[in-house]
N, C-alpha and C. Protein backbone atom coordinates (compact mmCIF):
# COMPACT_ATOMS: atom_id res chain seq x y z
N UNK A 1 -23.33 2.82 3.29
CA UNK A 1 -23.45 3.81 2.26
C UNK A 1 -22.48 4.97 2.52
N UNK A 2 -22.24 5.40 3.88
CA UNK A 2 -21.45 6.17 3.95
C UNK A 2 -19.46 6.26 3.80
N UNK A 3 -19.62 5.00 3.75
CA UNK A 3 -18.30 4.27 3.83
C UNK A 3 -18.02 4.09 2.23
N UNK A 4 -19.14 4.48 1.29
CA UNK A 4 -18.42 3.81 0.08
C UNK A 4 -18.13 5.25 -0.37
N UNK A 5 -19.33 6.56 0.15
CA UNK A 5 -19.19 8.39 -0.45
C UNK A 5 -17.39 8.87 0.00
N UNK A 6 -16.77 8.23 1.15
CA UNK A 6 -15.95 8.25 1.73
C UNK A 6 -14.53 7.69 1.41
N UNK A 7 -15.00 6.36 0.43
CA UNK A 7 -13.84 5.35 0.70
C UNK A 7 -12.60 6.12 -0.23
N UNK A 8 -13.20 6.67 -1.31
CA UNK A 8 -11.86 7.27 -1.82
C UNK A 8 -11.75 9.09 -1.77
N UNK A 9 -11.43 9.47 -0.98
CA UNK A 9 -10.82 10.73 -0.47
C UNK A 9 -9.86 11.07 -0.92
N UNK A 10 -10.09 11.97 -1.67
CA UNK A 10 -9.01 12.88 -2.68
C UNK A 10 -8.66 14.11 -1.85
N UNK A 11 -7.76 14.96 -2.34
CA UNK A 11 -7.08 15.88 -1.85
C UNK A 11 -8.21 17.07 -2.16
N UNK A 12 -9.23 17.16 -3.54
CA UNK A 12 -9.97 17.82 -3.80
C UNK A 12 -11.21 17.75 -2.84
N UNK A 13 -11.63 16.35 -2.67
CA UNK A 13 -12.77 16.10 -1.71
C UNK A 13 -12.09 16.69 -0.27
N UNK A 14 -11.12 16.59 0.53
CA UNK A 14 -10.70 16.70 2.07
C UNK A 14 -11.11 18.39 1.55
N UNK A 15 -10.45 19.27 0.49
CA UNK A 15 -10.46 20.91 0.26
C UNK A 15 -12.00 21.58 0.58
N UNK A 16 -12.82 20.16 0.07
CA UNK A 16 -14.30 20.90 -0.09
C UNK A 16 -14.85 20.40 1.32
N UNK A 17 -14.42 18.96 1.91
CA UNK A 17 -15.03 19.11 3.24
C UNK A 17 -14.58 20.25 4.15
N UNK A 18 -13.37 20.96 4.21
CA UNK A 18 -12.88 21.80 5.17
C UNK A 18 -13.56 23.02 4.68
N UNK A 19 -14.21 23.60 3.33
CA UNK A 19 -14.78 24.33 2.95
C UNK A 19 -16.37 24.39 3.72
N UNK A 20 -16.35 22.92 3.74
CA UNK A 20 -18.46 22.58 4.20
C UNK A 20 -18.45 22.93 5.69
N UNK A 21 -17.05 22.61 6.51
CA UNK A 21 -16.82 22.76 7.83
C UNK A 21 -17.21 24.24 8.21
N UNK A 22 -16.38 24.93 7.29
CA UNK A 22 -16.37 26.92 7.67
C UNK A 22 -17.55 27.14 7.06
N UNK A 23 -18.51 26.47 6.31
CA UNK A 23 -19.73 26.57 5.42
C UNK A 23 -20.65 26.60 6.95
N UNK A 24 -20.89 25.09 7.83
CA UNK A 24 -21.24 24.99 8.57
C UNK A 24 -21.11 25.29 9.77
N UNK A 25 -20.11 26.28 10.06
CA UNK A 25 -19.88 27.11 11.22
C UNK A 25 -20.42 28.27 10.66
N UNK A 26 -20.85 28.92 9.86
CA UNK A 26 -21.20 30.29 9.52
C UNK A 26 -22.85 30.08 9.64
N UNK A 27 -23.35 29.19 9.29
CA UNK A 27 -24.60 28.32 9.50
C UNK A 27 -25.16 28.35 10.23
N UNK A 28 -24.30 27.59 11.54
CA UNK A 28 -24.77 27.34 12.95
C UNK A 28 -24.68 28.61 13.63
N UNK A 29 -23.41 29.92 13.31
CA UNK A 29 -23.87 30.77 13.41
C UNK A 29 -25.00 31.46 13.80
N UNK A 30 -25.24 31.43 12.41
CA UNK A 30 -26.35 32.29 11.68
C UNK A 30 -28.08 31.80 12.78
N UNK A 31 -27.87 30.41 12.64
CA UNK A 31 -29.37 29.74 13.58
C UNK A 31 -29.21 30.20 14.78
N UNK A 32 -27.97 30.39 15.73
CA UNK A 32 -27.80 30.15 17.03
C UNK A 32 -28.15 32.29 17.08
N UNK A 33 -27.86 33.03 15.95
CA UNK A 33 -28.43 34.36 16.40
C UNK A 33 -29.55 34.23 15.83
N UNK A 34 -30.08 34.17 15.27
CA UNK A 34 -32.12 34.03 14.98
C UNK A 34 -32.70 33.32 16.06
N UNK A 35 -32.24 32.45 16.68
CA UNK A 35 -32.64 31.81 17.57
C UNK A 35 -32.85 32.58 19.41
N UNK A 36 -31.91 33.76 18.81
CA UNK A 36 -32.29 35.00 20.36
C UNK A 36 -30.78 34.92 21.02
N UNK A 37 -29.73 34.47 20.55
CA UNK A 37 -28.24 33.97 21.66
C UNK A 37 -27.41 35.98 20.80
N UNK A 38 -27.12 36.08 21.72
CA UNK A 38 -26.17 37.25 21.54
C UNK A 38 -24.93 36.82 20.60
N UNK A 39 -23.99 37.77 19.99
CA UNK A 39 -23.34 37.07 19.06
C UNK A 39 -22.12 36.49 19.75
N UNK A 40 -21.83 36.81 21.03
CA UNK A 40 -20.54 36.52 21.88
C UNK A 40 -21.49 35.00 21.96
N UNK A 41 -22.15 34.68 22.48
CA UNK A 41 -22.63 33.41 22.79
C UNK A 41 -22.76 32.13 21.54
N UNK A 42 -23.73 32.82 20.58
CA UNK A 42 -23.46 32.52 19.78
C UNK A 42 -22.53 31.65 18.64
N UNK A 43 -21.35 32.81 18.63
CA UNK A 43 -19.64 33.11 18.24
C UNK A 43 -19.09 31.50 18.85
N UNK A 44 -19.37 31.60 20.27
CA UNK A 44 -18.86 30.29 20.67
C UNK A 44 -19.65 28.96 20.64
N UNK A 45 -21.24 28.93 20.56
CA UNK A 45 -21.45 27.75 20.62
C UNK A 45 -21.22 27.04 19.47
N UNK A 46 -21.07 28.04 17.80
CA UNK A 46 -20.77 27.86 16.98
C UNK A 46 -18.94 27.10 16.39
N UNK A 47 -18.69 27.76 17.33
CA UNK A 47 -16.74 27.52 17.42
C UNK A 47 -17.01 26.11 18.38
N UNK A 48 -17.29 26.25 19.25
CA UNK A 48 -17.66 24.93 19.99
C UNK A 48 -18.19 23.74 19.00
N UNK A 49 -18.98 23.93 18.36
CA UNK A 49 -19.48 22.76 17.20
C UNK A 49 -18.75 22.45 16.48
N UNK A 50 -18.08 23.27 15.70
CA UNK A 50 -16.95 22.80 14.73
C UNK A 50 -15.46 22.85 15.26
N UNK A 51 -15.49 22.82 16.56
CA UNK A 51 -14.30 21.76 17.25
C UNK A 51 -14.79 20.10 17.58
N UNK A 52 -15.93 20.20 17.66
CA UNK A 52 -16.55 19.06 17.90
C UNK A 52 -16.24 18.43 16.88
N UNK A 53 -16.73 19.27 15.32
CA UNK A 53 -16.92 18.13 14.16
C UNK A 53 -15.30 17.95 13.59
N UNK A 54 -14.41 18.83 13.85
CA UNK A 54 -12.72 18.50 14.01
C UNK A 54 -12.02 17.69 14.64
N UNK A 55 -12.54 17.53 15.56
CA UNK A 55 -11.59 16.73 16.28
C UNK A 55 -12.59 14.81 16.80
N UNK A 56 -13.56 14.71 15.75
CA UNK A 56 -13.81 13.87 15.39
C UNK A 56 -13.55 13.29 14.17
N UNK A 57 -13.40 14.48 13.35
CA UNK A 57 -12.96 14.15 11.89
C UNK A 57 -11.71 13.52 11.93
N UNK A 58 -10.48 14.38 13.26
CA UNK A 58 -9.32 13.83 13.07
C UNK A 58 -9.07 12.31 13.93
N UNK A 59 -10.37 12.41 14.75
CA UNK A 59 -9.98 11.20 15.58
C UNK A 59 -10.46 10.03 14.33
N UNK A 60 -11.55 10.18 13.30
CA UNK A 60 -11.67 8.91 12.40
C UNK A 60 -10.50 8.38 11.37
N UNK A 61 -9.84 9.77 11.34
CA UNK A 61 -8.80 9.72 10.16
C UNK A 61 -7.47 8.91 11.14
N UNK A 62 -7.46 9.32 12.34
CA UNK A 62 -6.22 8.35 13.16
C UNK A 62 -6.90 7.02 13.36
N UNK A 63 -7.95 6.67 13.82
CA UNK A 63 -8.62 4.89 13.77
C UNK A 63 -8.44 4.30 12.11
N UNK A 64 -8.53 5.18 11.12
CA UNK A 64 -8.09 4.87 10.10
C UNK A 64 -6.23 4.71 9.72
N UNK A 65 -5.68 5.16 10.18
CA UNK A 65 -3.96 4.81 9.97
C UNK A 65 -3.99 3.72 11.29
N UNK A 66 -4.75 3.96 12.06
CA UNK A 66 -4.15 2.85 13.42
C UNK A 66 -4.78 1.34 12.30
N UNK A 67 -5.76 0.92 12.05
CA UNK A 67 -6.50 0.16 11.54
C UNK A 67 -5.78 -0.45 10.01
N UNK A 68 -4.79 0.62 9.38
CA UNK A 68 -4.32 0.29 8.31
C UNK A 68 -5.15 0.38 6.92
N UNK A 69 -6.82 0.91 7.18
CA UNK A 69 -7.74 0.93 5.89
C UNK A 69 -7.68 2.50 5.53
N UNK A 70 -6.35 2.81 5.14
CA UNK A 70 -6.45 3.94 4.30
C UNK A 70 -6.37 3.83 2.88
N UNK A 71 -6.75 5.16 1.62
CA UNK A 71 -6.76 4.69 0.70
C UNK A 71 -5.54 3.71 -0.01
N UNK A 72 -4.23 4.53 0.49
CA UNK A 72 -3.37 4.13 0.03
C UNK A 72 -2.69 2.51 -0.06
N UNK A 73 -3.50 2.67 1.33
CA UNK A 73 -3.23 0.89 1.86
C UNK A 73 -3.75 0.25 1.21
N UNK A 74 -5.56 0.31 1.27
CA UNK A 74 -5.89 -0.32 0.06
C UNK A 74 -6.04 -0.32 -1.26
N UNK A 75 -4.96 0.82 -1.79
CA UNK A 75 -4.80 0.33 -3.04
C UNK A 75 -3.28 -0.56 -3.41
N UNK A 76 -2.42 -0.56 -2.38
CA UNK A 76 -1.34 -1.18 -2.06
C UNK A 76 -2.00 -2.67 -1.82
N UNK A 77 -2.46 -2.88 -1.25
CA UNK A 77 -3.23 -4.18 -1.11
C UNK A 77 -3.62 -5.20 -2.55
N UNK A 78 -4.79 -4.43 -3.11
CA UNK A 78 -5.51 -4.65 -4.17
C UNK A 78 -4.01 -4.92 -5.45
N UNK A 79 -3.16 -3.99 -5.70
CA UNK A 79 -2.03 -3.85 -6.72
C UNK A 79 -1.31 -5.13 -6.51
N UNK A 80 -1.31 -5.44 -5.15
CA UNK A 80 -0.05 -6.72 -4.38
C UNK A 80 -0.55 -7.86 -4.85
N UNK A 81 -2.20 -7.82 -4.72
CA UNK A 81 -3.02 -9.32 -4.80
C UNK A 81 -2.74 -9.19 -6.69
N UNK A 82 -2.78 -8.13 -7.48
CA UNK A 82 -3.08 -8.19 -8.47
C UNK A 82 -2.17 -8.98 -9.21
N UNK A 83 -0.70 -8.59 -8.74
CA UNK A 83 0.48 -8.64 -9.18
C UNK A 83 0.84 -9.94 -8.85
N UNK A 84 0.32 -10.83 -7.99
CA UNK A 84 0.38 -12.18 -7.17
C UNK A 84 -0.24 -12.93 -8.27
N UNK A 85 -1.56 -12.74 -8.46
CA UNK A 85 -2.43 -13.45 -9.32
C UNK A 85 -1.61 -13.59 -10.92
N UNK A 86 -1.01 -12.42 -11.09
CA UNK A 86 -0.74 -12.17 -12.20
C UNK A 86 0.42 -13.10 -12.28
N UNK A 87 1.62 -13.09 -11.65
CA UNK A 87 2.74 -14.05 -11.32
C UNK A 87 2.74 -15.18 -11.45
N UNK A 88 1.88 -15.59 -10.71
CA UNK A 88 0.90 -16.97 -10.92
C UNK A 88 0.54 -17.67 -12.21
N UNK A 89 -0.13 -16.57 -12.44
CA UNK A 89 -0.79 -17.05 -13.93
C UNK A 89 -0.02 -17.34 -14.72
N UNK A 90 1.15 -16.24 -14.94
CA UNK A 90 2.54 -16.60 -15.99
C UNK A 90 3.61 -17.58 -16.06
N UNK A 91 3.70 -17.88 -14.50
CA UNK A 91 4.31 -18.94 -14.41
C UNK A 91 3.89 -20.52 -14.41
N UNK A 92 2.30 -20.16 -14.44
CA UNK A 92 1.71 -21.72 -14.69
C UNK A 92 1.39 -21.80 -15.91
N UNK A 93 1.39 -20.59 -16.91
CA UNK A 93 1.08 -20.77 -18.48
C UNK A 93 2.52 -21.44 -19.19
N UNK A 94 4.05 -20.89 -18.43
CA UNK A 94 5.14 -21.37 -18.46
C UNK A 94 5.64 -22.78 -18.38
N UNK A 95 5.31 -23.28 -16.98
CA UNK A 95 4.66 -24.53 -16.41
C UNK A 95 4.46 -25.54 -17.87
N UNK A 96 2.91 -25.02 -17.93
CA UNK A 96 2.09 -26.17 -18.73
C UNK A 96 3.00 -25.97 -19.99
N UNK A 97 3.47 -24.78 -20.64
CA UNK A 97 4.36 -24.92 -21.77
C UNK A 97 5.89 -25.63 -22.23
N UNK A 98 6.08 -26.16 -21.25
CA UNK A 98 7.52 -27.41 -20.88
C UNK A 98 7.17 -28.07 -21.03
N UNK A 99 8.32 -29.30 -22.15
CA UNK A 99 8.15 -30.56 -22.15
C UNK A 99 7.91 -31.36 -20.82
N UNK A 100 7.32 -32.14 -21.25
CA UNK A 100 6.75 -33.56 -19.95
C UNK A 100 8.23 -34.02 -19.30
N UNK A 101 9.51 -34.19 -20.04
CA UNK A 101 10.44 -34.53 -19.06
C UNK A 101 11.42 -33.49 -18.58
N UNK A 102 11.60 -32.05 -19.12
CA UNK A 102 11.74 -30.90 -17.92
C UNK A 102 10.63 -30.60 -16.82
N UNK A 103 9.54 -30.69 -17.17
CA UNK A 103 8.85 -30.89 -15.72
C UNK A 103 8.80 -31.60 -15.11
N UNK A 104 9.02 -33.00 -15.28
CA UNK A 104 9.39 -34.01 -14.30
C UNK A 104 11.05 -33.29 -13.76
N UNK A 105 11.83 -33.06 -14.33
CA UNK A 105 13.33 -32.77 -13.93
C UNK A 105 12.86 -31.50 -12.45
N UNK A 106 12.08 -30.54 -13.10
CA UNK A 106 11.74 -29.43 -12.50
C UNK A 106 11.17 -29.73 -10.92
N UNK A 107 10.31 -30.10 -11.39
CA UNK A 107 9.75 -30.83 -9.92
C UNK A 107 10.86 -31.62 -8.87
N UNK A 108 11.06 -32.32 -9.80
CA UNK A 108 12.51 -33.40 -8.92
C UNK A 108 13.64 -32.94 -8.13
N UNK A 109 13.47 -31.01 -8.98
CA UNK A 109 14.75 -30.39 -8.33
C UNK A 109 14.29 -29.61 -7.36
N UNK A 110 13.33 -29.43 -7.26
CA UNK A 110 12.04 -28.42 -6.32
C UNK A 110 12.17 -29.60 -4.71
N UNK A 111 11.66 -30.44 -5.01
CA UNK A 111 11.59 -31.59 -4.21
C UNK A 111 13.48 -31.56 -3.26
N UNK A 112 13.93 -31.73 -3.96
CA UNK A 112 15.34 -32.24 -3.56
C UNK A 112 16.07 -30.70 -3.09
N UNK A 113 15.21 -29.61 -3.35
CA UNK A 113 15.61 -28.37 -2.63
C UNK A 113 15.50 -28.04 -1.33
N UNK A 114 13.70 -28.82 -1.12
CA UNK A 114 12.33 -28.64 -0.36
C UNK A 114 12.10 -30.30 0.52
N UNK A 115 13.06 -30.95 1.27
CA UNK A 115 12.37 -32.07 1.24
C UNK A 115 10.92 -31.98 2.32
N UNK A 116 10.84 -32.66 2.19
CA UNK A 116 8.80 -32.91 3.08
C UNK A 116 9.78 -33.06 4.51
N UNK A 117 8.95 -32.84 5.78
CA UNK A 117 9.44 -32.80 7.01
C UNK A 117 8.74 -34.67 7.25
N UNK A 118 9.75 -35.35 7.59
CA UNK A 118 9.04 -36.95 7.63
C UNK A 118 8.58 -36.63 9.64
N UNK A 119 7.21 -37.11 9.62
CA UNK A 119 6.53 -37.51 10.80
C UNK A 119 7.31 -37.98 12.09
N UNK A 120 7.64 -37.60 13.30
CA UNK A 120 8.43 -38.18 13.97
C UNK A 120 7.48 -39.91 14.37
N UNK A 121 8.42 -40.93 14.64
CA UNK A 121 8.04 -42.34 14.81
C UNK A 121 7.75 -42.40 16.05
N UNK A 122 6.89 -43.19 16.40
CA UNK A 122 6.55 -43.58 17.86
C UNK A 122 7.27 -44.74 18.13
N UNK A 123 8.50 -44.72 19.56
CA UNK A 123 9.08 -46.20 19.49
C UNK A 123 8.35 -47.29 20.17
């Protein structure tokens, strides 16, 4: 579930998580002085947390470029397969639309481009 709130990360969504980050350092703040910590103490266990949640954020976002599942990738992916399928399709609607003896010719010249690798013989 968290992987799908995630999967597409916009430039607007990264603006508002770095917003929720300084949201949630003012937060933890705020608990860590109600809680009795002086504000020097405080100040830091708070700065301490949201280095924590930074430099995890950036370590997921680098397992993500090391891994190759960024958005971009997979929409580079998805466009490639699309464009494959699509290629496909046009050229076999092409295909079936040729007379019966250009596709025999067609094939014959495919063949004689491509020959088959023959089996080595056992003497």
């Amino acid at each position: 579930m968290v992987k799908e709130r995630f999967e597409h990360m916009t430039r607007a969504k990264v603006i508002q998580l770095g917003f929720l980050v300084l949201i949630l350092g003012g937060i933890a703040y705020s608990v860590l002085r109600f809680a009795g910590l002086d504000s020097i103490s405080a100040g830091i266990a708070a700065q301490s947390l949201l280095v924590v949640v930074v430099v995890a954020w950036t370590g997921s976002y680098l397992l993500r470029v090391v891994s190759g599942n960024m958005t971009f990738m997979q929409q580079r992916r998805r466009y490639q397969q699309a464009y494959e399928n699509l290629s496909a399709a046009e050229l076999q609607t092409r295909f079936d639309a040729l007379p019966d003896a250009e596709k025999v010719s067609l094939l014959k010249d495919i063949e004689d481009e491509n020959p088959k690798p023959q089996a080595p013989s056992d003497p």
